[in-house]
C-alpha atoms as a PDB file:
ATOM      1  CA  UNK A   1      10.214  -1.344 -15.831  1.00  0.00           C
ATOM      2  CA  UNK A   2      10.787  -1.131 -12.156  1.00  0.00           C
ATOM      3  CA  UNK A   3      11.777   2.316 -12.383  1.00  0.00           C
ATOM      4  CA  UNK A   4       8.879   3.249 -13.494  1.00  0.00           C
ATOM      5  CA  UNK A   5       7.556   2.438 -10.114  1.00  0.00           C
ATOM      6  CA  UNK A   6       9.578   4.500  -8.181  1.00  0.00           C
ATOM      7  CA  UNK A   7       8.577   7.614 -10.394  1.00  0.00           C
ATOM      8  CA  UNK A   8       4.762   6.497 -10.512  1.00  0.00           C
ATOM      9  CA  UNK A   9       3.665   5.318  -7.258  1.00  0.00           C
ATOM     10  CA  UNK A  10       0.485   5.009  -8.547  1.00  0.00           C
ATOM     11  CA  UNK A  11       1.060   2.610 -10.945  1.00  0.00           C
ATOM     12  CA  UNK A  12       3.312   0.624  -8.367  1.00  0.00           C
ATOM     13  CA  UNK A  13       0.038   0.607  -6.372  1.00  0.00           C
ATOM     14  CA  UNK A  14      -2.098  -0.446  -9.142  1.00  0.00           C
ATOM     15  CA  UNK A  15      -0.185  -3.585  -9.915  1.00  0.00           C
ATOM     16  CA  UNK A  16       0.049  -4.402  -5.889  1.00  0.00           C
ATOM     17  CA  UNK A  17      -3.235  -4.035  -5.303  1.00  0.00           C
ATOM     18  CA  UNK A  18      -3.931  -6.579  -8.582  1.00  0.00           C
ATOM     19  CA  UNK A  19      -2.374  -9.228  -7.462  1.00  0.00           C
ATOM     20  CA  UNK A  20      -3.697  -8.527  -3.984  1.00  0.00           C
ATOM     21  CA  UNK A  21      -7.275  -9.137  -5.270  1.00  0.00           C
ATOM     22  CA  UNK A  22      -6.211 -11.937  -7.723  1.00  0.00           C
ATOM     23  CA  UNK A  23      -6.217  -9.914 -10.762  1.00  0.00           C
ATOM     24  CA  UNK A  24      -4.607  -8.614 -13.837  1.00  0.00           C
ATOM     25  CA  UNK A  25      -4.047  -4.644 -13.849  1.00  0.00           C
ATOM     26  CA  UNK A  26      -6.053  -4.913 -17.112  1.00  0.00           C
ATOM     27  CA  UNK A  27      -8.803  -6.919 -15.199  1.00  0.00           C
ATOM     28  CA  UNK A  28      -8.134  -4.143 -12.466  1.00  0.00           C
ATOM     29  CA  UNK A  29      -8.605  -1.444 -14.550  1.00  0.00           C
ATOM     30  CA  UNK A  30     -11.905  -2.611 -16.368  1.00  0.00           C
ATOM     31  CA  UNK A  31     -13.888  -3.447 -13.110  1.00  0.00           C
ATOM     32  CA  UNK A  32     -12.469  -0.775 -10.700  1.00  0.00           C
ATOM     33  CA  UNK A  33     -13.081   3.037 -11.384  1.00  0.00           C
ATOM     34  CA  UNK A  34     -10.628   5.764 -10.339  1.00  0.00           C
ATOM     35  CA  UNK A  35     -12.787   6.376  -7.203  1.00  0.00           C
ATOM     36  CA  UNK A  36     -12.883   3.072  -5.624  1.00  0.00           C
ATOM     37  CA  UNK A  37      -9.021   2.606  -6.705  1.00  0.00           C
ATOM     38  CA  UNK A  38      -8.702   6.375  -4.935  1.00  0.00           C
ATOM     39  CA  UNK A  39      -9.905   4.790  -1.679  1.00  0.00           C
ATOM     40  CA  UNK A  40      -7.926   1.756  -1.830  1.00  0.00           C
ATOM     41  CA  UNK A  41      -5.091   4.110  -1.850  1.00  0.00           C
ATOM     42  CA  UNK A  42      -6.230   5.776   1.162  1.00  0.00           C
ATOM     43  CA  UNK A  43      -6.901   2.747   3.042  1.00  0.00           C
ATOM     44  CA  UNK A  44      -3.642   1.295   2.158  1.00  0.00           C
ATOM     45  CA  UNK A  45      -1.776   4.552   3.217  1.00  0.00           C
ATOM     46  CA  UNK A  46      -3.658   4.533   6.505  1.00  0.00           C
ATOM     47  CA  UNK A  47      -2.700   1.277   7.645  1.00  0.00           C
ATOM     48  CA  UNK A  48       0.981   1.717   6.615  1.00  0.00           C
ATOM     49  CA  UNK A  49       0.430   4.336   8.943  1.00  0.00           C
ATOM     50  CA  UNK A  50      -0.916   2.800  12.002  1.00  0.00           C
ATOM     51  CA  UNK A  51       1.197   0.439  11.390  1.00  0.00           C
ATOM     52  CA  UNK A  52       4.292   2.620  11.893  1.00  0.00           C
ATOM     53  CA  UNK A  53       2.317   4.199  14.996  1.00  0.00           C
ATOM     54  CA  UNK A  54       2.345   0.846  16.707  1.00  0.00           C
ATOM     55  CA  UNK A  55       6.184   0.108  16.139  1.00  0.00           C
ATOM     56  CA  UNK A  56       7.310   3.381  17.204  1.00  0.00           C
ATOM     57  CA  UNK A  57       5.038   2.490  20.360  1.00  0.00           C
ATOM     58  CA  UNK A  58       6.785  -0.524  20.793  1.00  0.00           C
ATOM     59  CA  UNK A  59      10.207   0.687  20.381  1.00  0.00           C
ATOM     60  CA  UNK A  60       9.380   3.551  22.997  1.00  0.00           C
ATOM     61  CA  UNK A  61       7.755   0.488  25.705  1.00  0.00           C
ATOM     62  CA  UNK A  62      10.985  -1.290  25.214  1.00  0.00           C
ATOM     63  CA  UNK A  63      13.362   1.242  25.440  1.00  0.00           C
ATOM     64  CA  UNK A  64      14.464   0.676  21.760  1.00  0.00           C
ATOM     65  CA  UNK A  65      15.511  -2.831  22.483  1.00  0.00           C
ATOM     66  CA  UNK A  66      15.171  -6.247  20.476  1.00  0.00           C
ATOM     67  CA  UNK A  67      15.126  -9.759  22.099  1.00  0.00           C
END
């Protein structure tokens, strides 16, 4: 139930980062251990992150302006 998602994140997460890697979250949850899924996470977060970095760079070099 989509939802769900918004008041688990973690499961939201789980089920992106299945189909990122071609997978079922069953599949998901039999080969990956809480750990590895942990970093995953992390490495997700930090890249949304950067990312956001880098546009608000951008934004500032341009003056705020689209073209």
């Amino acid at each position: 139930m989509p939802s769900d998602f918004a008041r688990h994140p973690d499961e939201r997460f789980r089920f992106i980062l299945a189909r990122e890697l071609g997978m079922t979250v069953g599949e998901l949850n039999v080969r990956m251990d809480e750990r590895e899924f942990a970093q995953w996470q992390a490495l997700y977060r930090l890249e949304a992150e950067e990312a956001e970095r880098s546009e608000q760079r951008r934004r500032r070099a341009g003056g705020g302006r689209r073209g």
